[in-house]
C-alpha atoms as a PDB file:
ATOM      1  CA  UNK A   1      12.063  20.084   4.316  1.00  0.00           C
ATOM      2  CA  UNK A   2       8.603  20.048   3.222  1.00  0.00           C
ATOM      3  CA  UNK A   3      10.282  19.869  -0.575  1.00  0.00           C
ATOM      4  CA  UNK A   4      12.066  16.935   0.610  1.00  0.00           C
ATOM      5  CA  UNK A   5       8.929  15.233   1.507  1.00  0.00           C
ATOM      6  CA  UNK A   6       7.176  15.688  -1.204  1.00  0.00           C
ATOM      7  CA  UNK A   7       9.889  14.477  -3.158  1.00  0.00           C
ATOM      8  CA  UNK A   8      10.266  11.343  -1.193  1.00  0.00           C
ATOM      9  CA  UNK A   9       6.154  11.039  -1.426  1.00  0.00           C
ATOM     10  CA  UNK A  10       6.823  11.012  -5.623  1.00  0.00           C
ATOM     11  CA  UNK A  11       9.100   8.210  -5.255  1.00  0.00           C
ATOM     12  CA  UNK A  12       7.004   5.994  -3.345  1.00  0.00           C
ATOM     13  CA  UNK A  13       4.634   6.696  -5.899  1.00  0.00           C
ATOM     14  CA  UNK A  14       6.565   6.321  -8.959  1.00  0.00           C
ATOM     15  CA  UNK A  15       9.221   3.527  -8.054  1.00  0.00           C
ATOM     16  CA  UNK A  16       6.602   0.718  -8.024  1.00  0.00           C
ATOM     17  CA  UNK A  17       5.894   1.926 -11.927  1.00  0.00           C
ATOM     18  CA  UNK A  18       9.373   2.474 -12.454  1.00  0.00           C
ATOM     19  CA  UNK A  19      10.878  -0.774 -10.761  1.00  0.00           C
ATOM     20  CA  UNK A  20       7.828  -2.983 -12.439  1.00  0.00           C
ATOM     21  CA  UNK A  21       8.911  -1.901 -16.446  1.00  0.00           C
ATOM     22  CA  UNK A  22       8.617  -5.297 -18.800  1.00  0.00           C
ATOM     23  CA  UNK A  23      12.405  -4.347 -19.676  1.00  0.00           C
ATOM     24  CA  UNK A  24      13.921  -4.770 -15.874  1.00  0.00           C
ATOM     25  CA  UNK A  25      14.743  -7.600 -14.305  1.00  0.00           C
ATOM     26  CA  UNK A  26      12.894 -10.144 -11.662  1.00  0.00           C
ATOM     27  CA  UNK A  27      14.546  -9.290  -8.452  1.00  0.00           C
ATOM     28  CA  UNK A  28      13.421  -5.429  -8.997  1.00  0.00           C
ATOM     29  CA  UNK A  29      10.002  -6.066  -9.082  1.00  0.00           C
ATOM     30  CA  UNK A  30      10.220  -8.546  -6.133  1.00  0.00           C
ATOM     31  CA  UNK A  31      12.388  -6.994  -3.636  1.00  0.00           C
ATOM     32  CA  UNK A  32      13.469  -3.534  -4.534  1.00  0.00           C
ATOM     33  CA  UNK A  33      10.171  -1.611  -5.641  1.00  0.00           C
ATOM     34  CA  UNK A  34       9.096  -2.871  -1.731  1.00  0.00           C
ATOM     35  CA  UNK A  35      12.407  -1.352  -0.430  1.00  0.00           C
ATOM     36  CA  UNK A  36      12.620   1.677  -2.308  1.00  0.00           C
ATOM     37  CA  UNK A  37       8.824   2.635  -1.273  1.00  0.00           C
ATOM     38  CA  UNK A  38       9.644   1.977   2.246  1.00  0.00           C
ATOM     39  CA  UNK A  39      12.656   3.849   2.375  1.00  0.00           C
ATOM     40  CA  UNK A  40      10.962   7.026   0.476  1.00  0.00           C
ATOM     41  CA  UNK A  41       7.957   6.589   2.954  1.00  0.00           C
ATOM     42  CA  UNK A  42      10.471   6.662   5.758  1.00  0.00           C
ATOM     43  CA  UNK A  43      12.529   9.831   4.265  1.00  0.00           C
ATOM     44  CA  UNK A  44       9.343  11.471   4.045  1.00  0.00           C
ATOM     45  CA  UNK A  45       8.410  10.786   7.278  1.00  0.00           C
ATOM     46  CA  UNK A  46      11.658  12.367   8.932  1.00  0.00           C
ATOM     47  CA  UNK A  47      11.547  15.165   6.753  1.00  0.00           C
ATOM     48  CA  UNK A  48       7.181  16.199   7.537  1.00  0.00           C
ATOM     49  CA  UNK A  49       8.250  15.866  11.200  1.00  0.00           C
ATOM     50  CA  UNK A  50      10.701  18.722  10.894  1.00  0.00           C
ATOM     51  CA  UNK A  51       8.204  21.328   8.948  1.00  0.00           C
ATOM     52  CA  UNK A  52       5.536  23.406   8.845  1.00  0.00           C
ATOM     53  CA  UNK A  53       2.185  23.426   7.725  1.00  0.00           C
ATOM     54  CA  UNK A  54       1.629  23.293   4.261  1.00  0.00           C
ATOM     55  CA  UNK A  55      -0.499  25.722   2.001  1.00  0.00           C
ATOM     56  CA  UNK A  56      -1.600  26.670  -1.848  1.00  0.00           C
ATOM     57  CA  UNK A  57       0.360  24.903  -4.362  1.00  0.00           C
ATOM     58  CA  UNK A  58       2.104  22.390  -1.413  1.00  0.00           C
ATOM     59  CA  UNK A  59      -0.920  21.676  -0.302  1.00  0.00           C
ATOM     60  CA  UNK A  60      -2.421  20.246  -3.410  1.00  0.00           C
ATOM     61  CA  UNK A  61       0.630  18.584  -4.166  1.00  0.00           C
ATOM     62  CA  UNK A  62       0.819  16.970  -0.892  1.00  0.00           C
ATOM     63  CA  UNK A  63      -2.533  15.559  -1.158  1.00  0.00           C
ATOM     64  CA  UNK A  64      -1.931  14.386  -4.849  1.00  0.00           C
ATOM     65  CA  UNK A  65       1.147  12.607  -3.816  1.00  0.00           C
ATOM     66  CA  UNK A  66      -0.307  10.675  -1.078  1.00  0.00           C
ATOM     67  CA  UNK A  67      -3.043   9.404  -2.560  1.00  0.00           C
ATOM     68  CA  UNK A  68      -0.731   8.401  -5.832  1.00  0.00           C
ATOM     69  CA  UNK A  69       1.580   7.006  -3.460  1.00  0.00           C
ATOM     70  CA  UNK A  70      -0.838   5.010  -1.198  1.00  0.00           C
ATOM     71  CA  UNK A  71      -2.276   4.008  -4.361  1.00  0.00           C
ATOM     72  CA  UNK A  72       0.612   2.445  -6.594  1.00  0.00           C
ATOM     73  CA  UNK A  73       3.242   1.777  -3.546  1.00  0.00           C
ATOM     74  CA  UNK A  74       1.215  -0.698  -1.181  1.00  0.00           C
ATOM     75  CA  UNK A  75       1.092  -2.988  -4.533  1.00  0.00           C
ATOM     76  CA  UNK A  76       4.672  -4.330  -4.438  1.00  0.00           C
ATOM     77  CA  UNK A  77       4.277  -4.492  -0.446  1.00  0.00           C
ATOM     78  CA  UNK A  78       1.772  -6.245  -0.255  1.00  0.00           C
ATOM     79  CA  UNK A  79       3.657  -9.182  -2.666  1.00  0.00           C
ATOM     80  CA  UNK A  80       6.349  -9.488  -0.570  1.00  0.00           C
ATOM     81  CA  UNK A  81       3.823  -9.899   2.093  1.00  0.00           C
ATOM     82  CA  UNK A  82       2.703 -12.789   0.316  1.00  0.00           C
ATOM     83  CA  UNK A  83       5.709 -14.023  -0.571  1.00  0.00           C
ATOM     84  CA  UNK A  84       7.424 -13.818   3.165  1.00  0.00           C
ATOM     85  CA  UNK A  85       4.390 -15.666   4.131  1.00  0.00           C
ATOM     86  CA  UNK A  86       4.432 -18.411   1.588  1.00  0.00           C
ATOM     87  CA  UNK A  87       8.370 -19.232   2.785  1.00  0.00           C
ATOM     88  CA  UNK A  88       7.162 -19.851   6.346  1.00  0.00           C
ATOM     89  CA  UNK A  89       5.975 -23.259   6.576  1.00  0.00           C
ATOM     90  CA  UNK A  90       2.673 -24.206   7.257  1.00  0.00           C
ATOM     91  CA  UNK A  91       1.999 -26.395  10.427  1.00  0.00           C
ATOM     92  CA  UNK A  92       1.663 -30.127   9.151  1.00  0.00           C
ATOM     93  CA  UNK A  93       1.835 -29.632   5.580  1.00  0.00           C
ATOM     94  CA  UNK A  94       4.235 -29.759   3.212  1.00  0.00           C
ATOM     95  CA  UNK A  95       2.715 -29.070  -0.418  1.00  0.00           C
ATOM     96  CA  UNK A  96       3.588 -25.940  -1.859  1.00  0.00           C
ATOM     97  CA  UNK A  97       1.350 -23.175  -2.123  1.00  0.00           C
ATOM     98  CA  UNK A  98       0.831 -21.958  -5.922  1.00  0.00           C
ATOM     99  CA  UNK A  99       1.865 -18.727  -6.854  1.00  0.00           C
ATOM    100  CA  UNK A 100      -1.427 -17.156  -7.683  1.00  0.00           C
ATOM    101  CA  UNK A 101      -3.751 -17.639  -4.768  1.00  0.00           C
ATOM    102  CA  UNK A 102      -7.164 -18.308  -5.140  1.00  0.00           C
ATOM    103  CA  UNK A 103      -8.655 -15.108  -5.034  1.00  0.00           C
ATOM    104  CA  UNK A 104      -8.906 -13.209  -8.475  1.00  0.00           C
ATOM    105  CA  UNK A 105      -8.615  -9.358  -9.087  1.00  0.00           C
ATOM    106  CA  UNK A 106      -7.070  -8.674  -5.882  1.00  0.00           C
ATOM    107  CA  UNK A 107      -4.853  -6.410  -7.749  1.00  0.00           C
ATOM    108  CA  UNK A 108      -7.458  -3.784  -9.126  1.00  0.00           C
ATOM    109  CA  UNK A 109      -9.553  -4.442  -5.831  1.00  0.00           C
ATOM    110  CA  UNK A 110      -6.349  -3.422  -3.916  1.00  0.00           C
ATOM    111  CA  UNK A 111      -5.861  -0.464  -6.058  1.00  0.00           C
ATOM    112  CA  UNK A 112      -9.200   0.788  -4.710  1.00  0.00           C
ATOM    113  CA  UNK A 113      -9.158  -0.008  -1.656  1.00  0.00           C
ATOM    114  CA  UNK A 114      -6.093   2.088  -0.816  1.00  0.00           C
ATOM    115  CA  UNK A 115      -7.244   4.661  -2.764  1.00  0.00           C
ATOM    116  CA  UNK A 116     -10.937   4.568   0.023  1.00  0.00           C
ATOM    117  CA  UNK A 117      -8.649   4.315   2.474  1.00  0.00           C
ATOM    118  CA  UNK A 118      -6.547   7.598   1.458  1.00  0.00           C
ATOM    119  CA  UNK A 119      -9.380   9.606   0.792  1.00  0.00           C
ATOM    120  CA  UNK A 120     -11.238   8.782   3.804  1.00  0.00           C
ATOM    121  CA  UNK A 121      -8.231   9.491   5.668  1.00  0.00           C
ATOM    122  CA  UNK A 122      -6.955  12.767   3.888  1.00  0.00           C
ATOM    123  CA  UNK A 123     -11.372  14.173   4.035  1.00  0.00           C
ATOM    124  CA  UNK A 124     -10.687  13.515   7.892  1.00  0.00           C
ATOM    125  CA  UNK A 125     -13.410  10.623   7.881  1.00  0.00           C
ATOM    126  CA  UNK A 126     -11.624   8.121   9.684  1.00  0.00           C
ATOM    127  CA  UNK A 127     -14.683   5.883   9.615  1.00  0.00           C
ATOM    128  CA  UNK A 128     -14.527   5.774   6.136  1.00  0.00           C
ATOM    129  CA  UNK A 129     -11.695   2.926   6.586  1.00  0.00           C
ATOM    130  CA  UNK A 130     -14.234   0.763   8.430  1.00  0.00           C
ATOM    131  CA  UNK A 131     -17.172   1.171   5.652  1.00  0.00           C
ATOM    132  CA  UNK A 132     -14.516   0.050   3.259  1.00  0.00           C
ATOM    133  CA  UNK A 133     -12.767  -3.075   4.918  1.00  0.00           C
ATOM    134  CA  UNK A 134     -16.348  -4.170   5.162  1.00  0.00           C
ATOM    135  CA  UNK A 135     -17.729  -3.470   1.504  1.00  0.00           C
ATOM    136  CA  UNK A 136     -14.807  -6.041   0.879  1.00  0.00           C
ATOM    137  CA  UNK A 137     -15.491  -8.795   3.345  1.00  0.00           C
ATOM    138  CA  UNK A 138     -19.077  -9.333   2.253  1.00  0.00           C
ATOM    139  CA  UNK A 139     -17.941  -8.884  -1.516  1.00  0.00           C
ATOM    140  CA  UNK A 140     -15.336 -11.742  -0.418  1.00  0.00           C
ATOM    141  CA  UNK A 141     -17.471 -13.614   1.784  1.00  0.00           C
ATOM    142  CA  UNK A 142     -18.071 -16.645  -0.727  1.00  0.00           C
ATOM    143  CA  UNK A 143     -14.716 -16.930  -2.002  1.00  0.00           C
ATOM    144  CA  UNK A 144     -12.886 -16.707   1.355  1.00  0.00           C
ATOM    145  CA  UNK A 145     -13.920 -20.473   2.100  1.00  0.00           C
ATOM    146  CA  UNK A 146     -11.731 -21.895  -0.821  1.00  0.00           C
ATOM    147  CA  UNK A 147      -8.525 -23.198   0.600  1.00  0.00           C
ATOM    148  CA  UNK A 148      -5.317 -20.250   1.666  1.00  0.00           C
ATOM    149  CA  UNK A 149      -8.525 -17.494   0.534  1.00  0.00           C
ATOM    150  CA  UNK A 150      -8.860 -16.625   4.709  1.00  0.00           C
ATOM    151  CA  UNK A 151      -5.165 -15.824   5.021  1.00  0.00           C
ATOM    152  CA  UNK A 152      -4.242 -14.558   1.607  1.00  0.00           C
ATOM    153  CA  UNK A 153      -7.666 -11.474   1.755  1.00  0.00           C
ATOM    154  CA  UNK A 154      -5.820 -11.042   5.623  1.00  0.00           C
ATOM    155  CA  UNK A 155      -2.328 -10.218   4.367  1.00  0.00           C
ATOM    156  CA  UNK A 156      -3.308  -8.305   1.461  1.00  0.00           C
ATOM    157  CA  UNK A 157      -6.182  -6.463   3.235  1.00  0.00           C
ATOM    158  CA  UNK A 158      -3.817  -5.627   6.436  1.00  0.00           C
ATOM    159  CA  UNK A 159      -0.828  -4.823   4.147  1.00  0.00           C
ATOM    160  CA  UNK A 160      -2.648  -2.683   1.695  1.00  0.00           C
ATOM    161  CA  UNK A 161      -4.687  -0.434   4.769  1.00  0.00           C
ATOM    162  CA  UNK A 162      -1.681  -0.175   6.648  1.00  0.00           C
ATOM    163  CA  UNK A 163       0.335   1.051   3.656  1.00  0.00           C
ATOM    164  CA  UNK A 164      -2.323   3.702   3.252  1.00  0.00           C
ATOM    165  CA  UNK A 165      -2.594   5.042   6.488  1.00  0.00           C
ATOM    166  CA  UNK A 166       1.201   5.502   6.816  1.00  0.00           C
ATOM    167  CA  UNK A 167       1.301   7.412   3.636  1.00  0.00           C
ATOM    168  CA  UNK A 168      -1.943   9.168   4.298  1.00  0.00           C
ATOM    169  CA  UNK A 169      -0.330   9.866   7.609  1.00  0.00           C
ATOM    170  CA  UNK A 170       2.765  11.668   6.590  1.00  0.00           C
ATOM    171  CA  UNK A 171       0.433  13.820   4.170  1.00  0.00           C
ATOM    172  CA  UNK A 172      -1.538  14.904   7.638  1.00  0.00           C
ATOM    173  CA  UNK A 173       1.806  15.819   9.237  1.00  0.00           C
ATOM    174  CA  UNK A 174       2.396  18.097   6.430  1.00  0.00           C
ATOM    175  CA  UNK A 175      -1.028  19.540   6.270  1.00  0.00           C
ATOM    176  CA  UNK A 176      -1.416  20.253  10.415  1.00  0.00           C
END
């Protein structure tokens, strides 16, 4: 079992890479790199609940994997987060949002975040998460008045964290 989730733990982190290739279409981008990581994450959650500890060469390559995966798979989650939220309709308007929102380098600021969050997480320095969310509110602070800023460093910031602590979860199931 514990090779089963450390496959599923390379998939998550390799399917967003995979899925996102200049050669492949739209839709796989969009909507399956976000289902494929969820469904790995999921596989490799049922399969850490039913093994043991993990040492040596599993142990490295469990805490390789999470970070990788906590890293590259909470980017294609977090834009269908913002694309489920730009379909819901906002109370009293009607203008369309644009596509890119107005805050810039979310991306590689998203990247790092989750990779804080994993190795605060994985070091067992669950405060870690807290020095992090707010090294990136007061970097943010005098963008976030700008119009849909509030809601879009919300859903990216809640997506991304919580993407990284499920991963980084799974990899403490298989380490205790």
């Amino acid at each position: 079992m514990t090779a089963l989730a450390l496959i599923a733990l390379g998939v998550a982190a390799v399917a967003p890479l995979a899925l996102a290739a200049p050669r492949s279409p739209r839709w796989m981008a969009q909507w399956a790199a976000p289902i494929v990581v969820a469904l790995a994450l999921a596989v490799a959650a049922l399969a850490a609940s039913a093994t043991t500890p993990v040492t040596g060469f599993a142990l490295a390559a469990t805490l390789v994997l999470c970070v990788a995966a906590a890293i590259t798979g909470g980017a294609p989650l977090v834009l269908a987060a913002f694309r489920i939220a730009r379909r819901q309709p906002d109370a009293g308007t009607r203008d369309p949002r644009p596509e890119d929102g107005p805050l810039r380098g979310g991306r590689i600021i998203g990247l790092l975040e989750r990779a804080a969050v994993a190795a605060a997480i994985l070091a067992g320095w669950p405060e870690g998460i807290a020095v992090v969310l707010a090294v990136k509110g007061l970097a943010r602070y005098p963008e976030l008045r700008e119009p849909h800023a509030s809601e879009q460093f919300i859903i990216g910031t809640f997506t991304s964290v919580l993407w990284a602590i499920a991963v980084c979860g799974i990899g403490r199931a298989l380490v205790t």
